[in-house]
C-alpha atoms as a PDB file:
ATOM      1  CA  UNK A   1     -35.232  58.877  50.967  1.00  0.00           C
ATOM      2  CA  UNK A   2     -35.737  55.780  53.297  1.00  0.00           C
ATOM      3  CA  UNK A   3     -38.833  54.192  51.986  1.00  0.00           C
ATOM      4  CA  UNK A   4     -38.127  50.296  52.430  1.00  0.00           C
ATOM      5  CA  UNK A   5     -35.158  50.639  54.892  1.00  0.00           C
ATOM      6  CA  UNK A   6     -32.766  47.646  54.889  1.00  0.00           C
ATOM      7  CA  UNK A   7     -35.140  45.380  53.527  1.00  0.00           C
ATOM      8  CA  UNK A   8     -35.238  47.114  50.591  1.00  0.00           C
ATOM      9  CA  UNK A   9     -31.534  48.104  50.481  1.00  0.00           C
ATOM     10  CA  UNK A  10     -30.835  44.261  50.678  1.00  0.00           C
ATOM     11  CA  UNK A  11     -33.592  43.626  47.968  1.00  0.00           C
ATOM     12  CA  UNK A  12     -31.871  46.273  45.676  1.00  0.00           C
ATOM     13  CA  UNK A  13     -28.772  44.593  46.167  1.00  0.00           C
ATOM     14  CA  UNK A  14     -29.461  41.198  45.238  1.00  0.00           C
ATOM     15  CA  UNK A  15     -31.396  42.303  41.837  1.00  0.00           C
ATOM     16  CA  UNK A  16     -28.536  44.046  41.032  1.00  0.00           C
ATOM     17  CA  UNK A  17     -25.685  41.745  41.806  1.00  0.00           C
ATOM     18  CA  UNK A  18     -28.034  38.823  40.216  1.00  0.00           C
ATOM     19  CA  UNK A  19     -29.138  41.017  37.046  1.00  0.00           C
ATOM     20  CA  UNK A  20     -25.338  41.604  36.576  1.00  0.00           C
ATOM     21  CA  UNK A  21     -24.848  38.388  35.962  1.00  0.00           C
ATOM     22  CA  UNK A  22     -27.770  36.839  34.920  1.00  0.00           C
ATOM     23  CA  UNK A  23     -28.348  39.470  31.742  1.00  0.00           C
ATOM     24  CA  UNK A  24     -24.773  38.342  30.093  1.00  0.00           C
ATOM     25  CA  UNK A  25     -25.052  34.598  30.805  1.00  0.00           C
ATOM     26  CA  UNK A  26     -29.065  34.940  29.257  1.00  0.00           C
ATOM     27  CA  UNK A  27     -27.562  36.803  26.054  1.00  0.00           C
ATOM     28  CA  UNK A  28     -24.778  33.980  25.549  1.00  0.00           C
ATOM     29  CA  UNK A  29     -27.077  31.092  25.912  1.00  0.00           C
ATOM     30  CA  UNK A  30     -29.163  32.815  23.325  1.00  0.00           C
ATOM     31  CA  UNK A  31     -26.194  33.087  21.189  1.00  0.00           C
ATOM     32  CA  UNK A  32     -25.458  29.399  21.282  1.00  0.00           C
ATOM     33  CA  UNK A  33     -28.945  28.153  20.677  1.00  0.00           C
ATOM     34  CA  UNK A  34     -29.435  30.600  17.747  1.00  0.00           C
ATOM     35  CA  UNK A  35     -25.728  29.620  16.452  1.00  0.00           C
ATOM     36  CA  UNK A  36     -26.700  25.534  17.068  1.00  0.00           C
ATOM     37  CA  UNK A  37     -29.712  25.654  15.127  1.00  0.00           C
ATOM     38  CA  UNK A  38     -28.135  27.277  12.007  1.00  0.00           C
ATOM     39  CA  UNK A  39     -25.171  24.778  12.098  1.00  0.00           C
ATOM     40  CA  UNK A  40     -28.146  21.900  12.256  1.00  0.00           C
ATOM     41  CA  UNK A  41     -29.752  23.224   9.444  1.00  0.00           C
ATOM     42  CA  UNK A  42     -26.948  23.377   7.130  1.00  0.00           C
ATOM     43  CA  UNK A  43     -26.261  20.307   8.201  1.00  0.00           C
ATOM     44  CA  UNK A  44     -29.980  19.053   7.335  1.00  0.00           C
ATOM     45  CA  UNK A  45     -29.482  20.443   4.025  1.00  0.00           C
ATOM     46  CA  UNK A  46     -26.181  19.292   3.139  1.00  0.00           C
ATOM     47  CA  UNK A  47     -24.349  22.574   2.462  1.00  0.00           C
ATOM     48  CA  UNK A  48     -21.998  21.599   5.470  1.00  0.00           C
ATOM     49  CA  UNK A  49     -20.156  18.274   4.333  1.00  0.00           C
ATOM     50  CA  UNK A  50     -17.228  16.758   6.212  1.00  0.00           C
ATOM     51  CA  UNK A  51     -14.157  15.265   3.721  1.00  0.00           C
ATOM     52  CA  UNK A  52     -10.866  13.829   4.235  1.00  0.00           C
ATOM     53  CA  UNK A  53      -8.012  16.078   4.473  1.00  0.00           C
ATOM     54  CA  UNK A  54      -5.802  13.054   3.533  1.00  0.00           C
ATOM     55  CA  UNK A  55      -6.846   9.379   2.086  1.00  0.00           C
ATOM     56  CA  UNK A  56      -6.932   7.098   4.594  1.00  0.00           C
ATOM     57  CA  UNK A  57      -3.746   4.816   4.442  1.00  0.00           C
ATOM     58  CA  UNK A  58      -3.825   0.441   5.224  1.00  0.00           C
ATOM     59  CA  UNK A  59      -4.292  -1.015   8.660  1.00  0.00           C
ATOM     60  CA  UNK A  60      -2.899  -4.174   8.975  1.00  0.00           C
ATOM     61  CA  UNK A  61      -2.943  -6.280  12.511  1.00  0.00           C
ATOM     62  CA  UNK A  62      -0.261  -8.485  11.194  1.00  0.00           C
ATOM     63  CA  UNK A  63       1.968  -5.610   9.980  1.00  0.00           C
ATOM     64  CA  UNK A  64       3.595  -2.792  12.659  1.00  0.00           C
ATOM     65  CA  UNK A  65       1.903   1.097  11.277  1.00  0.00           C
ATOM     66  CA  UNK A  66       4.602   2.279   9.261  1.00  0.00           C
ATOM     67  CA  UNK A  67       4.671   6.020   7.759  1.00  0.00           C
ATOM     68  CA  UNK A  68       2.145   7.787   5.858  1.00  0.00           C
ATOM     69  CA  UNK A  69       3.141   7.943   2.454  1.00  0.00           C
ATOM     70  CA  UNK A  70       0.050  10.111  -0.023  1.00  0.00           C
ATOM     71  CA  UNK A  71       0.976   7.964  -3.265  1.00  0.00           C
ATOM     72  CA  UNK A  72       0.326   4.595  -1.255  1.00  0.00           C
ATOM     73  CA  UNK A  73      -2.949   5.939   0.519  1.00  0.00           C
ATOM     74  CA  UNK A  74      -3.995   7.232  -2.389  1.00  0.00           C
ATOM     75  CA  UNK A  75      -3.590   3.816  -4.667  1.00  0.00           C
ATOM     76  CA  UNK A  76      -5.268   1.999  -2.309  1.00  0.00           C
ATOM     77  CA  UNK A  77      -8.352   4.410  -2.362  1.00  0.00           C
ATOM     78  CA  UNK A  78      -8.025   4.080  -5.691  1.00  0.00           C
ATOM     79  CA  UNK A  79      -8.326   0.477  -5.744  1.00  0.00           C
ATOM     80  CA  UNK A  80     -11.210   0.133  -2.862  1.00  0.00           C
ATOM     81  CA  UNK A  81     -13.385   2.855  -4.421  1.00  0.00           C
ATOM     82  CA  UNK A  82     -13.170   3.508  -7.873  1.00  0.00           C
ATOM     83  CA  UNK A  83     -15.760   1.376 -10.678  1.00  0.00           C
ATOM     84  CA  UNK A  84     -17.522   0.373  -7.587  1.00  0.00           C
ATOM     85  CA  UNK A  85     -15.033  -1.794  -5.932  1.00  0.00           C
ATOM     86  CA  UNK A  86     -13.282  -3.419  -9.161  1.00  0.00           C
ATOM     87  CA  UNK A  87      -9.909  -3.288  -8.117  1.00  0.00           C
ATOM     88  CA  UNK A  88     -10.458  -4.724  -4.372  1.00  0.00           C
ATOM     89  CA  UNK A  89      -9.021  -7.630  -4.451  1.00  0.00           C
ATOM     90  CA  UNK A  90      -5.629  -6.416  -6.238  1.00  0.00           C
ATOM     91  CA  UNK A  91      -2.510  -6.172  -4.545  1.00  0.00           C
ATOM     92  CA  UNK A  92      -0.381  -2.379  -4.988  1.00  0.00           C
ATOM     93  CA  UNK A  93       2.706  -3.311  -6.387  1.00  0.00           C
ATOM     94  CA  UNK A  94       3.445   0.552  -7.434  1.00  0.00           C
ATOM     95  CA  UNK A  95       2.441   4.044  -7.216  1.00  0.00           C
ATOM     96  CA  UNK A  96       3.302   7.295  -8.123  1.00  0.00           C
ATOM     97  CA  UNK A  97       1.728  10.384  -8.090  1.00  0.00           C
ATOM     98  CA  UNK A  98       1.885  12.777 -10.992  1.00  0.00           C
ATOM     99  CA  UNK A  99       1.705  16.235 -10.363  1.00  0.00           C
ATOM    100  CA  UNK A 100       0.561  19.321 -12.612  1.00  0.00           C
ATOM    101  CA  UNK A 101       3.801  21.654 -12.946  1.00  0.00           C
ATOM    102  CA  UNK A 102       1.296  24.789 -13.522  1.00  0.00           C
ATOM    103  CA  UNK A 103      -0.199  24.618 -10.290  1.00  0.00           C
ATOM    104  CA  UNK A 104       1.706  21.774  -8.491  1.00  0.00           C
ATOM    105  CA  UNK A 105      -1.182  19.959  -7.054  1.00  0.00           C
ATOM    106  CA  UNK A 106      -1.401  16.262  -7.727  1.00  0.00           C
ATOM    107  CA  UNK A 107      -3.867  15.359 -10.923  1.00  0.00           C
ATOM    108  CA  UNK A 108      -4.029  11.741 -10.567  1.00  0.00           C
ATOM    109  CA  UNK A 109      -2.110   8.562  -9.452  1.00  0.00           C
ATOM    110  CA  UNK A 110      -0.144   5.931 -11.752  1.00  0.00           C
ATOM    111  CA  UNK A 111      -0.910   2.685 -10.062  1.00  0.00           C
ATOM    112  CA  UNK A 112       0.561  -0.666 -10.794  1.00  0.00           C
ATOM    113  CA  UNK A 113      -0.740  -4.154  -8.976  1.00  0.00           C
ATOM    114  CA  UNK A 114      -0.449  -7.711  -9.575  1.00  0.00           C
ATOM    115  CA  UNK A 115      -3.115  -7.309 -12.459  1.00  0.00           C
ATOM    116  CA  UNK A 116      -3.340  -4.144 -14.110  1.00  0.00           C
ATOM    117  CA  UNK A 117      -1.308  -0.793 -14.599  1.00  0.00           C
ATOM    118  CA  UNK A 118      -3.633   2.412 -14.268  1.00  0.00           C
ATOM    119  CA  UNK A 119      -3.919   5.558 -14.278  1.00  0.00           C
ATOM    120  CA  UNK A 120      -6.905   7.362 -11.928  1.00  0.00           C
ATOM    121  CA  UNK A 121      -7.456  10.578 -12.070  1.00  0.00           C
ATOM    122  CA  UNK A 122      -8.476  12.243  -8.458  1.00  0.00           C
ATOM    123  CA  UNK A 123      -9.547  15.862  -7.644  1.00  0.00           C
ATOM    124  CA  UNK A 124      -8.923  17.935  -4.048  1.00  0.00           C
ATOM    125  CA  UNK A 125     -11.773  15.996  -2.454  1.00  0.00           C
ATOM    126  CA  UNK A 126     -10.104  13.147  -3.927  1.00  0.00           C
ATOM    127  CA  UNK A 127     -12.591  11.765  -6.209  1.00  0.00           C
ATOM    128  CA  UNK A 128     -11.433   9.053  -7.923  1.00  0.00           C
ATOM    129  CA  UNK A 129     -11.675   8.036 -12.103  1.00  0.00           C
ATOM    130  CA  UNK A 130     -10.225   5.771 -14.165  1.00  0.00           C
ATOM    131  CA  UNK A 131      -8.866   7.519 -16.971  1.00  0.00           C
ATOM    132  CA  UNK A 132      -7.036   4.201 -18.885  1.00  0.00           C
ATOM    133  CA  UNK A 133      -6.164   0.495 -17.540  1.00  0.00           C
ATOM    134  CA  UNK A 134      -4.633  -2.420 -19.049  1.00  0.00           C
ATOM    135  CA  UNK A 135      -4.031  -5.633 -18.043  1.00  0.00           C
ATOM    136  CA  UNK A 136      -0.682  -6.838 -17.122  1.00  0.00           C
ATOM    137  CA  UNK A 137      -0.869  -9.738 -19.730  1.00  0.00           C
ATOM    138  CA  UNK A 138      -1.429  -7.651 -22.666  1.00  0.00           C
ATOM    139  CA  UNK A 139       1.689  -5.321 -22.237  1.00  0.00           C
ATOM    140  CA  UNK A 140       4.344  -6.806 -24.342  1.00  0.00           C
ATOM    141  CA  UNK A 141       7.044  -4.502 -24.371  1.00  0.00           C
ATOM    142  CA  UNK A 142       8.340  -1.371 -22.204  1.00  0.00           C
ATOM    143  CA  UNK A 143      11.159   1.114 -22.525  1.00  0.00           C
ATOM    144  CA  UNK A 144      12.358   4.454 -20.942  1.00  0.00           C
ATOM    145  CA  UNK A 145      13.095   7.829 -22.675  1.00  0.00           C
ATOM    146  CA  UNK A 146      14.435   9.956 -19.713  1.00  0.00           C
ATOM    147  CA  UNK A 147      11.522  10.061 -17.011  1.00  0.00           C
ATOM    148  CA  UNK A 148       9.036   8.757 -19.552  1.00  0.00           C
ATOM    149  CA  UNK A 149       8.239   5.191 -19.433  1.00  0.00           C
ATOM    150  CA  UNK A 150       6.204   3.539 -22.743  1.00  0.00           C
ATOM    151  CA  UNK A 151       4.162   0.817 -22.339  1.00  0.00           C
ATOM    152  CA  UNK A 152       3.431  -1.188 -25.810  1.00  0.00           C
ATOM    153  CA  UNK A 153       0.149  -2.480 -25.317  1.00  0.00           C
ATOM    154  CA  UNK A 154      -1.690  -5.855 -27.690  1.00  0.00           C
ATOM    155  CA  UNK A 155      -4.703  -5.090 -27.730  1.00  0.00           C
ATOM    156  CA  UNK A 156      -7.672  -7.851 -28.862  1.00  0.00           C
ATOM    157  CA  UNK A 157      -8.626  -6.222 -32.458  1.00  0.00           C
ATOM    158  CA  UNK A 158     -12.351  -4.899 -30.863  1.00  0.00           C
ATOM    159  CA  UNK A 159     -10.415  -2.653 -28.678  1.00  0.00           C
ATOM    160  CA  UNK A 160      -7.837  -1.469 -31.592  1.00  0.00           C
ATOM    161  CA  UNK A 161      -7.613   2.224 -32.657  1.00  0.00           C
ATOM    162  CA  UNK A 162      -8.153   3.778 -35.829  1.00  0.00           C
ATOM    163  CA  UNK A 163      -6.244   2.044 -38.750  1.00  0.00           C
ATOM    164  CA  UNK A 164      -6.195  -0.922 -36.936  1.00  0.00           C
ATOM    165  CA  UNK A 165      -3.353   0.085 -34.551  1.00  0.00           C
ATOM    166  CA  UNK A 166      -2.631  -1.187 -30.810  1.00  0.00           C
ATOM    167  CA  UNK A 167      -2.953   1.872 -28.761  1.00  0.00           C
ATOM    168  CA  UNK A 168      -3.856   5.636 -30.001  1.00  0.00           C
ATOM    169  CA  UNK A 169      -2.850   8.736 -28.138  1.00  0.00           C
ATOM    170  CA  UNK A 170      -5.046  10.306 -25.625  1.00  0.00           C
ATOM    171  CA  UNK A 171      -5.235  13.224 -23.378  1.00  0.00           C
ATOM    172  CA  UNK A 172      -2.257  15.112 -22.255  1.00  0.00           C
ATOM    173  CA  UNK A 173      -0.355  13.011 -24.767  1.00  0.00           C
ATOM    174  CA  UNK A 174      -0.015   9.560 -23.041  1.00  0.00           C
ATOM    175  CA  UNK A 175      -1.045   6.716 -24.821  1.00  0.00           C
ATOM    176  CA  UNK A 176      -4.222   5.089 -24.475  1.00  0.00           C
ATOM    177  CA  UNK A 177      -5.849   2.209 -26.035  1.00  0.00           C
ATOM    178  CA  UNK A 178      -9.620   2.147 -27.501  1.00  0.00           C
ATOM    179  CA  UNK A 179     -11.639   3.131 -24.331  1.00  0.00           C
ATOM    180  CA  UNK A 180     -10.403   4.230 -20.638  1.00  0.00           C
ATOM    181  CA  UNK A 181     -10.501   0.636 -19.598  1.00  0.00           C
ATOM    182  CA  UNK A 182      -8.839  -1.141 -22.373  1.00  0.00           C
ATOM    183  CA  UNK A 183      -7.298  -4.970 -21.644  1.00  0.00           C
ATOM    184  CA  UNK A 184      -8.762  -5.360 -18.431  1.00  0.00           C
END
């Protein structure tokens, strides 16, 4: 039985104690380089894509943070990206989010500013579209009928509807003139 003696018992040993330990850590570090390179290659070929959970809302330094409110965020985002930029320089005056009732999630944003009234539609990843605008200045008259609020638009007579009236009615039934950006 005693071929090596101690030296051999204390060789024995060490392998053992070393190959207990060394085997698991070997197999995880294997596991993390295999599982890094296929998160770098999705990310190489753009399956993986960060988005926003939430649009970003206004910084100010000369104002103090004040709550995060979606329908704000979202009119701003609205106004920074959409038509490359258009709508920068306009201040939010008003926003409200409308909101399908078959699946409750939020369709698009009715945004008023110091210029135009709007409505954009958005998606989850909140990709933004103007579906109509008008300019403030061609509104003439407005009303409410319950929680519906109609906008009587004068439109220049390029921009007029069939028949040669001011607005005509577009998807979803709310009124739009000519083209999606009519009287800007």
């Amino acid at each position: 039985m005693e071929q090596n003696g101690f030296k051999g018992l204390v060789e024995g040993t060490t392998l053992g104690v070393l190959g207990a330990f060394a085997t698991p850590t070997a197999t995880l570090l294997a596991f993390a380089q295999h599982t890094s390179k296929v998160l770098r290659d999705l990310a190489k070929s753009g399956i993986l894509k960060a988005s926003r959970m939430r649009p970003p809302r206004k910084v100010s330094e000369d104002l103090p943070l004040s709550a995060y409110r979606l329908n704000e965020a979202l009119g701003n985002l609205a106004l920074e990206s959409v038509l490359g930029g258009m709508f920068r320089l306009e201040a939010q005056l008003f926003s409200c989010l409308l909101v399908d009732e078959k699946n409750g999630l939020v369709t698009s944003v009715l945004l008023v500013t110091d210029k135009h009234v709007m409505r954009v539609k958005t998606t989850l990843s909140y990709e933004l579209s103007v579906e109509w605008c008008f300019s403030l200045r061609d509104i003439i008259e407005h009303s409410e009928e319950g929680k519906t609020v109609v906008l009587t638009v004068l439109l220049p007579p390029e921009r007029r509807g069939p028949g040669g009236h001011g607005a005509t009615e577009g998807p979803g039934g709310h009124s739009a003139g000519g083209s999606p950006l009519s009287g800007m």
